[in-house]
Protein backbone atom coordinates (compact mmCIF):
# COMPACT_ATOMS: atom_id res chain seq x y z
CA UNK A 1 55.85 -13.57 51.12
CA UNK A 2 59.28 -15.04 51.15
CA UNK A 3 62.43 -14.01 52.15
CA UNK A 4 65.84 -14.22 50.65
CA UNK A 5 69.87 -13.34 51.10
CA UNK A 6 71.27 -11.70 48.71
CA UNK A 7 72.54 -14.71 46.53
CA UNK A 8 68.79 -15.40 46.73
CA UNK A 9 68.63 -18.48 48.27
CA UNK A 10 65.21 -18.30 50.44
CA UNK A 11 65.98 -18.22 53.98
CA UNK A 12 62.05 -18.13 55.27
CA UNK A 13 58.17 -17.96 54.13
CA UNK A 14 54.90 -17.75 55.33
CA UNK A 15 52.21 -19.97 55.29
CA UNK A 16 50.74 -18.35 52.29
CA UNK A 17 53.78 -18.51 49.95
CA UNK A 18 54.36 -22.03 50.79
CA UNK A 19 50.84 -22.76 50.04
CA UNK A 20 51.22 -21.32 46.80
CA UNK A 21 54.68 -22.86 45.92
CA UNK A 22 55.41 -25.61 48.77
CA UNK A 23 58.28 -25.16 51.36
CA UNK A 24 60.84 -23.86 49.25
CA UNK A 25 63.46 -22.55 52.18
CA UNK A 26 66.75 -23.52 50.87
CA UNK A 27 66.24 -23.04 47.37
CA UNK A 28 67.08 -20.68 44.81
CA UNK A 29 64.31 -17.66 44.82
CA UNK A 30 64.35 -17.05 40.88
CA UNK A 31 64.14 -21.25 40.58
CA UNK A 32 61.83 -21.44 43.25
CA UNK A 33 59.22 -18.63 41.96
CA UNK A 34 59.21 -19.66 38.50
CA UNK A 35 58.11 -16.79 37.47
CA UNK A 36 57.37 -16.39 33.58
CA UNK A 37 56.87 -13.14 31.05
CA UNK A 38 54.39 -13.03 28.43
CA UNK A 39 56.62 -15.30 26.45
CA UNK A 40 56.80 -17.86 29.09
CA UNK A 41 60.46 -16.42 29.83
CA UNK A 42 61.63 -16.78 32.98
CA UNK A 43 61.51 -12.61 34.90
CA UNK A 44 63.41 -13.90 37.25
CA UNK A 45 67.27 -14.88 37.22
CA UNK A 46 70.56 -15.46 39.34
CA UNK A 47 71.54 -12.20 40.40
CA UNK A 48 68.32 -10.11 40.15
CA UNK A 49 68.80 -9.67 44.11
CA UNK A 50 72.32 -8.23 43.91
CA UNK A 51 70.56 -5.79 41.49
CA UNK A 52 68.11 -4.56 43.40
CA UNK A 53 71.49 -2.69 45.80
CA UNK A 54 72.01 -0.42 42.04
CA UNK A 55 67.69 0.50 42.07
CA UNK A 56 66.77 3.34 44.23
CA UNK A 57 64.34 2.72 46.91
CA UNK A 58 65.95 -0.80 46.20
CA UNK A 59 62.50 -2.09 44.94
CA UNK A 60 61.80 -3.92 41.63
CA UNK A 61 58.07 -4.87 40.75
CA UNK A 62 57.49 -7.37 37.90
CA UNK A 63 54.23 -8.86 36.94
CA UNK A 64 54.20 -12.51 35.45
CA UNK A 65 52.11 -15.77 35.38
CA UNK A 66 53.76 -17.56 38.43
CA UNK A 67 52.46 -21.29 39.07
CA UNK A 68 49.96 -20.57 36.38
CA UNK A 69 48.69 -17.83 38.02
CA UNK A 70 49.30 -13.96 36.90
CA UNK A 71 50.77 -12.69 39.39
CA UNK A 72 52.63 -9.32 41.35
CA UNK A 73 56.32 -9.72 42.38
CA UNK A 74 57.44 -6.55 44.28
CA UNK A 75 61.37 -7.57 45.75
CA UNK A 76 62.39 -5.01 48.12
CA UNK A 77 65.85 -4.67 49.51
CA UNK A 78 65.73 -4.31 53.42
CA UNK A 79 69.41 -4.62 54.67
CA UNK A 80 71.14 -7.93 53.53
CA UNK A 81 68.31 -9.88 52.50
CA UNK A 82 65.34 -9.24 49.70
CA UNK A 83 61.46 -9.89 50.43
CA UNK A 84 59.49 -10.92 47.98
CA UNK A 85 56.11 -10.33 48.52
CA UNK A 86 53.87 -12.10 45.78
CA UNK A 87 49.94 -10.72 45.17
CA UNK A 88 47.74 -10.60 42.92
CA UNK A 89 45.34 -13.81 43.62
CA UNK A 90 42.87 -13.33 40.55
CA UNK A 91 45.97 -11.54 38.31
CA UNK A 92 43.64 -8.88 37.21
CA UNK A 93 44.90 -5.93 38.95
CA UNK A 94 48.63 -6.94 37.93
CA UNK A 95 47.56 -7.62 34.14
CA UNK A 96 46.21 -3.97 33.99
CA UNK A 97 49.58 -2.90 34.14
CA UNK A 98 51.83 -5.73 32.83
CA UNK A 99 54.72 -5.79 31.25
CA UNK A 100 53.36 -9.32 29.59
CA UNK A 101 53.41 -9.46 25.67
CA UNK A 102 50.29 -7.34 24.29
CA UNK A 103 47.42 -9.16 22.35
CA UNK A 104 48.19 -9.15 18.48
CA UNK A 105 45.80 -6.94 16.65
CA UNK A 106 43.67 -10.27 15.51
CA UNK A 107 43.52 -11.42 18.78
CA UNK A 108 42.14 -8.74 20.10
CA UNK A 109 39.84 -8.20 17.07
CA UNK A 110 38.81 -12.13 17.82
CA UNK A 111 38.56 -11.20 21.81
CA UNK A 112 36.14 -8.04 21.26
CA UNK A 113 33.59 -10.16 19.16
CA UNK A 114 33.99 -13.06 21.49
CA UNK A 115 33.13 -10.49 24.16
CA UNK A 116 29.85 -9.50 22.53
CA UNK A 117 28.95 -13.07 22.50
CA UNK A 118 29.95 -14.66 19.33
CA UNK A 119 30.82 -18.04 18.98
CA UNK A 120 33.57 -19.37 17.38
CA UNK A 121 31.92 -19.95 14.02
CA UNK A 122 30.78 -16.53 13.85
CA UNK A 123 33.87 -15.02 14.69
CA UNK A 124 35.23 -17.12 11.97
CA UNK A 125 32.83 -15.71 9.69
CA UNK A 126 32.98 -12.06 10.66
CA UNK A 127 36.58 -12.07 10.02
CA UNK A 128 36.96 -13.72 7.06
CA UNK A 129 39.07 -16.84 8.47
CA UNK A 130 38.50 -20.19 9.51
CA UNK A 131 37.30 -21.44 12.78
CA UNK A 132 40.83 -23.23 13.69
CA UNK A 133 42.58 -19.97 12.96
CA UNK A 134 39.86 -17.96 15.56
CA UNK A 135 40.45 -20.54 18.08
CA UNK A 136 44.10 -20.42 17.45
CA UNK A 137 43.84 -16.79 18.40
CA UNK A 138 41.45 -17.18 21.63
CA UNK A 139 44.35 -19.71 22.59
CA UNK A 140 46.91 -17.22 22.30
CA UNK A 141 45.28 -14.61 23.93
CA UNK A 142 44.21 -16.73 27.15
CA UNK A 143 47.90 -17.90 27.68
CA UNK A 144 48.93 -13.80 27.18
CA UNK A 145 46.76 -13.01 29.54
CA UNK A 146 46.99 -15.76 32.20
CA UNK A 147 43.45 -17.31 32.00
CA UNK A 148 41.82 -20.21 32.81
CA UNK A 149 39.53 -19.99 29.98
CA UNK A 150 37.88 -17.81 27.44
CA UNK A 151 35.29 -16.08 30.30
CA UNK A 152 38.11 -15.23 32.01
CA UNK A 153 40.56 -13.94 29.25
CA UNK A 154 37.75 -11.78 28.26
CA UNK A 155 37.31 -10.32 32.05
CA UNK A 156 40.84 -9.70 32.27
CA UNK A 157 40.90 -8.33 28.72
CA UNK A 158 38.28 -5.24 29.34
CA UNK A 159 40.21 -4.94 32.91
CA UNK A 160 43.36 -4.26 31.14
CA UNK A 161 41.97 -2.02 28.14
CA UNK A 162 43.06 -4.87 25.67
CA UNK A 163 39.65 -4.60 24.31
CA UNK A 164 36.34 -2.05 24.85
């Protein structure tokens, strides 16, 4: 959890957010965070604090891959400064209902298989396409989804209903 003002420069931490991103107190919370969409596009920007004074309940929850890790952002408004309180260690929970870019329908047609155990070469041949093209897909879909490899992608995949 860190803390900001309202121009979002972070004003304190704890030991757990500068674990995760090293003392950042000082520095700009949306540069600090680095917080990135589905796209790799940055969710978070200068001014996103100022915003959260127009949102009732002053409260904005965004889920992204932050330090290569997907991740919850929830930035609540409390007075004249903004806590950000970041969760989500394994990204699984906040992947079941991100706003990060949905698998393509090929990717997830490349995931299910890959899910019942076929390797590359047999995805490529159950598809119809070649073996660069599958692994181009399983590529795509990891980074979507945040994970660390394919065993992973496919965990978070049946977490998040991408694939049965």
């Amino acid at each position: 959890m860190l803390v900001a003002d309202r121009e979002g420069t972070i004003l304190r931490m704890n030991e757990a957010a500068q674990h995760l991103m090293g003392n950042c107190v000082g520095r700009l919370c949306w540069d600090a965070v680095g917080a990135l969409d589905g796209r790799r596009a940055p969710i978070c920007a200068p001014g996103c604090s100022l915003e959260l004074e127009e949102k009732p309940g002053k409260q904005a929850v965004r889920y992204a891959n932050c330090r290569g890790r997907a991740m919850s952002l929830t930035c609540i408004g409390v007075g004249r400064e903004v806590v950000v309180q970041i969760d989500g260690a394994d990204g699984t929970q906040a992947l079941a209902h991100a706003s990060l870019t949905p698998l393509s329908r090929r990717e997830k047609e490349v995931m299910q298989l890959l899910s019942q155990g076929l390797p590359a070469p047999a995805i490529a041949t159950e598809l119809g396409i070649g073996v660069t093209t599958v692994r181009t897909h399983l590529n795509g879909a990891r980074s979507k989804l945040g994970a660390a490899n394919q065993a992973q992608a496919v965990a978070i995949a049946l977490k998040a209903g991408e694939i049965d």
